[in-house]
Protein backbone atom coordinates (compact mmCIF):
# COMPACT_ATOMS: atom_id res chain seq x y z
CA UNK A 1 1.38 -8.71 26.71
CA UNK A 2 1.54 -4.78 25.97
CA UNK A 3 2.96 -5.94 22.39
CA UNK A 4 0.33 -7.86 21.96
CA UNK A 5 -2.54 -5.35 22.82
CA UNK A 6 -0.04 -3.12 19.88
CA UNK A 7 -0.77 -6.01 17.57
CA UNK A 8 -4.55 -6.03 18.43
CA UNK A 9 -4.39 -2.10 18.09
CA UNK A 10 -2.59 -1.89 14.70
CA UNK A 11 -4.70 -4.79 12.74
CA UNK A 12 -8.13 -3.37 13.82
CA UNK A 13 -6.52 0.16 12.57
CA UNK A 14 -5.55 -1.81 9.35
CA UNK A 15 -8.42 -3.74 8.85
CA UNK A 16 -10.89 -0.61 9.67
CA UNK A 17 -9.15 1.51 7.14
CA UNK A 18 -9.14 -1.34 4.21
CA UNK A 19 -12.78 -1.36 4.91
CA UNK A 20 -13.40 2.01 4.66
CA UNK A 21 -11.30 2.58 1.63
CA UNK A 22 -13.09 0.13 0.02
CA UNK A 23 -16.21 1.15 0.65
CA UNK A 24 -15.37 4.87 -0.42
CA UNK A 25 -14.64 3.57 -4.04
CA UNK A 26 -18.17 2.13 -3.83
CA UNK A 27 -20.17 4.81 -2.43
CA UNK A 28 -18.30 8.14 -2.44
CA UNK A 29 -17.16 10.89 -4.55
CA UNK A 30 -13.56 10.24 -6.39
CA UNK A 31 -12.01 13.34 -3.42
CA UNK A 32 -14.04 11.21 -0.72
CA UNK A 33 -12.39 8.40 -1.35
CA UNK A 34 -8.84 10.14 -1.77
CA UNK A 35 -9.77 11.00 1.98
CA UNK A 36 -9.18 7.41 3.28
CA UNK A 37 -6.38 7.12 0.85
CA UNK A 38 -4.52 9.99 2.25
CA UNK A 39 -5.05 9.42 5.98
CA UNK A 40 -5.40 5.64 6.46
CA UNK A 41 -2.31 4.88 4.87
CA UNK A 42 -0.34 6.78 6.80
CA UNK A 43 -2.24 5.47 10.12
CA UNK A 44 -1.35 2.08 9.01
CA UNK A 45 2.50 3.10 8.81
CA UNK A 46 2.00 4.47 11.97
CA UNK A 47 0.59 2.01 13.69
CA UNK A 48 3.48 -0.21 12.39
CA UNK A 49 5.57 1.75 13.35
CA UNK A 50 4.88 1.90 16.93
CA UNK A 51 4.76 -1.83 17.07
CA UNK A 52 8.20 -2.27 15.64
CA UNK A 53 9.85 0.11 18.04
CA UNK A 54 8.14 -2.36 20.94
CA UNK A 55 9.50 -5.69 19.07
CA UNK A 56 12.62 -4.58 17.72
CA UNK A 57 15.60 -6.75 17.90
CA UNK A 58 18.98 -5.99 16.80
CA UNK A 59 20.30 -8.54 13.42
CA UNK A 60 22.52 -8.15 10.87
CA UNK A 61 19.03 -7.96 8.55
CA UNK A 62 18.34 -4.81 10.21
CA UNK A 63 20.59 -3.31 7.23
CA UNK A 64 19.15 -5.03 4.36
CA UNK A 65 15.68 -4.33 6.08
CA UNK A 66 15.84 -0.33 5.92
CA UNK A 67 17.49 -0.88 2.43
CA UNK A 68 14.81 -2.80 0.77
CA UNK A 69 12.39 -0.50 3.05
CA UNK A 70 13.46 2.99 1.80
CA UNK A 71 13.40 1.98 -1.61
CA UNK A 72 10.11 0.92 -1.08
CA UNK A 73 9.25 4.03 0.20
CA UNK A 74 10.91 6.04 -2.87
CA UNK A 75 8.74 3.91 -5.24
CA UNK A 76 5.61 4.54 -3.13
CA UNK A 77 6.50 8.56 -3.34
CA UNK A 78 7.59 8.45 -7.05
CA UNK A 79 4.06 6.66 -7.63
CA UNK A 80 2.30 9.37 -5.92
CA UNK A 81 3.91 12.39 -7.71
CA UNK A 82 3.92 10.82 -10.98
CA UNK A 83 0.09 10.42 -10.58
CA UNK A 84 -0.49 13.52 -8.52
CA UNK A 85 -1.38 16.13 -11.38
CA UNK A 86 -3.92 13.26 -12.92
CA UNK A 87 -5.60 11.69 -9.92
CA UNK A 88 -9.06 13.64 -10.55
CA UNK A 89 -8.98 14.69 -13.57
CA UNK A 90 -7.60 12.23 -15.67
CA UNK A 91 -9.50 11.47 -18.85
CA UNK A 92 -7.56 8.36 -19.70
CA UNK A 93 -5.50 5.60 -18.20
CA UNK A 94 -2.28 6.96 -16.96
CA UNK A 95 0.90 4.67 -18.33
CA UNK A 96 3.75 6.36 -18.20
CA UNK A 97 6.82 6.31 -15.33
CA UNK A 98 6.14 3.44 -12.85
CA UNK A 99 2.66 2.79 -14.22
CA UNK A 100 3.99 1.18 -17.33
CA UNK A 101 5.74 -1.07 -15.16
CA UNK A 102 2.64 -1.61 -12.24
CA UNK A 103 -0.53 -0.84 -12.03
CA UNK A 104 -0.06 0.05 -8.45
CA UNK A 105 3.45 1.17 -7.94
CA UNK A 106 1.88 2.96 -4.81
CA UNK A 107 1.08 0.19 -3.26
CA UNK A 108 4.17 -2.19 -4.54
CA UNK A 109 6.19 0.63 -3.01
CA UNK A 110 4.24 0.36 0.18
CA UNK A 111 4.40 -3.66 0.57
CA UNK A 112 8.46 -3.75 -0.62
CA UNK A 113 8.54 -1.20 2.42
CA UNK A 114 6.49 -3.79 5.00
CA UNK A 115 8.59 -6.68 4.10
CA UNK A 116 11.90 -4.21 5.02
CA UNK A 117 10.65 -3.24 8.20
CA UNK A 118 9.88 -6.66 8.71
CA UNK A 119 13.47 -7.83 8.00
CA UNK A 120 14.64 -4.75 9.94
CA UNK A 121 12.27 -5.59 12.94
CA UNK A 122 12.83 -9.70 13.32
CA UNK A 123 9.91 -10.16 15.09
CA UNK A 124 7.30 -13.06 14.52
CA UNK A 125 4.50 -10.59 16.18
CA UNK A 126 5.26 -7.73 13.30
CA UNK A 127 5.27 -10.15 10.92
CA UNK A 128 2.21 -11.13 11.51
CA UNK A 129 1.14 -7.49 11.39
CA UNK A 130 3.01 -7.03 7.98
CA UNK A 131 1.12 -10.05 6.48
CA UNK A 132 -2.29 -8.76 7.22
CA UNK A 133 -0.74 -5.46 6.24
CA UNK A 134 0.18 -7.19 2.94
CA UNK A 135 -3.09 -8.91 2.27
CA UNK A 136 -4.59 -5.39 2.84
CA UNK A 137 -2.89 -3.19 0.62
CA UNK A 138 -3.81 -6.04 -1.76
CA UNK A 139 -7.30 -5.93 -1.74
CA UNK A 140 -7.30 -1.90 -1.40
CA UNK A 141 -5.73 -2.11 -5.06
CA UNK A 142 -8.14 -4.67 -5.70
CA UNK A 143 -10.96 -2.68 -4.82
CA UNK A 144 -9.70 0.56 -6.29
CA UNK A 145 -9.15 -1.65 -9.59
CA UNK A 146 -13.11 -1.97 -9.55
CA UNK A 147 -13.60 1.81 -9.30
CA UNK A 148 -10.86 2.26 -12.19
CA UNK A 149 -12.36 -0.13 -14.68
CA UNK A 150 -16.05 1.67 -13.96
CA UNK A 151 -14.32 4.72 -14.68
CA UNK A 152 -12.00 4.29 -17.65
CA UNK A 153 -14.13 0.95 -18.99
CA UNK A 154 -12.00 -0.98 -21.74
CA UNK A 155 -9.08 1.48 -22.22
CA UNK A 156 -8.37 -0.56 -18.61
CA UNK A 157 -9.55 -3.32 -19.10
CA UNK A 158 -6.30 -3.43 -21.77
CA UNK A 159 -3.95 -1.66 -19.86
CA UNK A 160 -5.10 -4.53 -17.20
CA UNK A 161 -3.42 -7.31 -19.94
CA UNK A 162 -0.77 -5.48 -20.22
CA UNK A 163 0.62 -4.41 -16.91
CA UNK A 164 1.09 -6.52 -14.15
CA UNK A 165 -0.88 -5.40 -10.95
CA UNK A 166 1.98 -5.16 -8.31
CA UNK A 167 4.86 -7.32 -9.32
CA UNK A 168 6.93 -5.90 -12.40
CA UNK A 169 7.69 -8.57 -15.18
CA UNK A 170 11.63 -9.12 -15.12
């Protein structure tokens, strides 16, 4: 039962920051909506976090899980310092590093890391949490896609046909 009130916990914490991040694209200043950027993701890692310590079960996956996980992570931080020094002040698209593989390599990072802990976890309640967690990160780059084409107007628009959003092409 306590995992469950976790699970409760962590998607309202999920949901509540895809919401607001969303919204902050729509109705705040580019540093405003940095704000939810920088805090609710890592309250939705944390939140995670705390329910996988509750559900964990030892499995050979737990290996491959904090594999595929920390190189999830390393493409979420590469994403974030490659982008770093542009992030306000950028006067075009950015496409070099990561981005000229993803648009989002932030975010791919992020998701490659949920399905790891996942693996590493085994549990059917996280991953439930890691699917909403999933479809969340989703529609943040979604949404932050919107702000990006108001912004930068056909220049991404045509770096949209030629990058794939989250998925690199093999």
């Amino acid at each position: 039962m306590t995992n469950l009130i976790y699970l409760l916990i962590a998607l309202i914490l999920l949901v509540v920051i895809s919401i607001l991040d969303s919204l902050s694209h729509q109705k705040f200043s580019k540093k405003g909506s940095l704000i939810f950027h920088f805090t609710g993701i890592p309250i939705l890692f944390i939140s995670g976090l705390i329910l996988a310590f509750n559900e964990f079960k030892f499995t050979i996956l737990i290996y491959l899980g904090i594999l595929i996980g920390i190189i999830g992570l390393i493409i979420a931080y590469k994403g974030l310092v490659e982008i770093k020094p542009n992030l306000l002040k950028a006067g075009e698209v950015y496409k070099k590093g990561l981005f000229s593989k993803v648009r989002h390599p932030v975010y791919s990072g992020l998701i490659l890391s949920m399905i790891g802990l996942s693996l590493a976890v085994y549990s059917l309640v996280f991953l439930l949490y890691a699917l909403v967690a999933v479809i969340m990160l989703y529609w943040m780059a979604y949404y932050e896609e919107k702000h990006l084409i108001r912004r930068f107007g056909k220049k991404y628009l045509k770096y949209k046909e030629e990058v794939p959003m989250l998925i690199p092409r093999l």
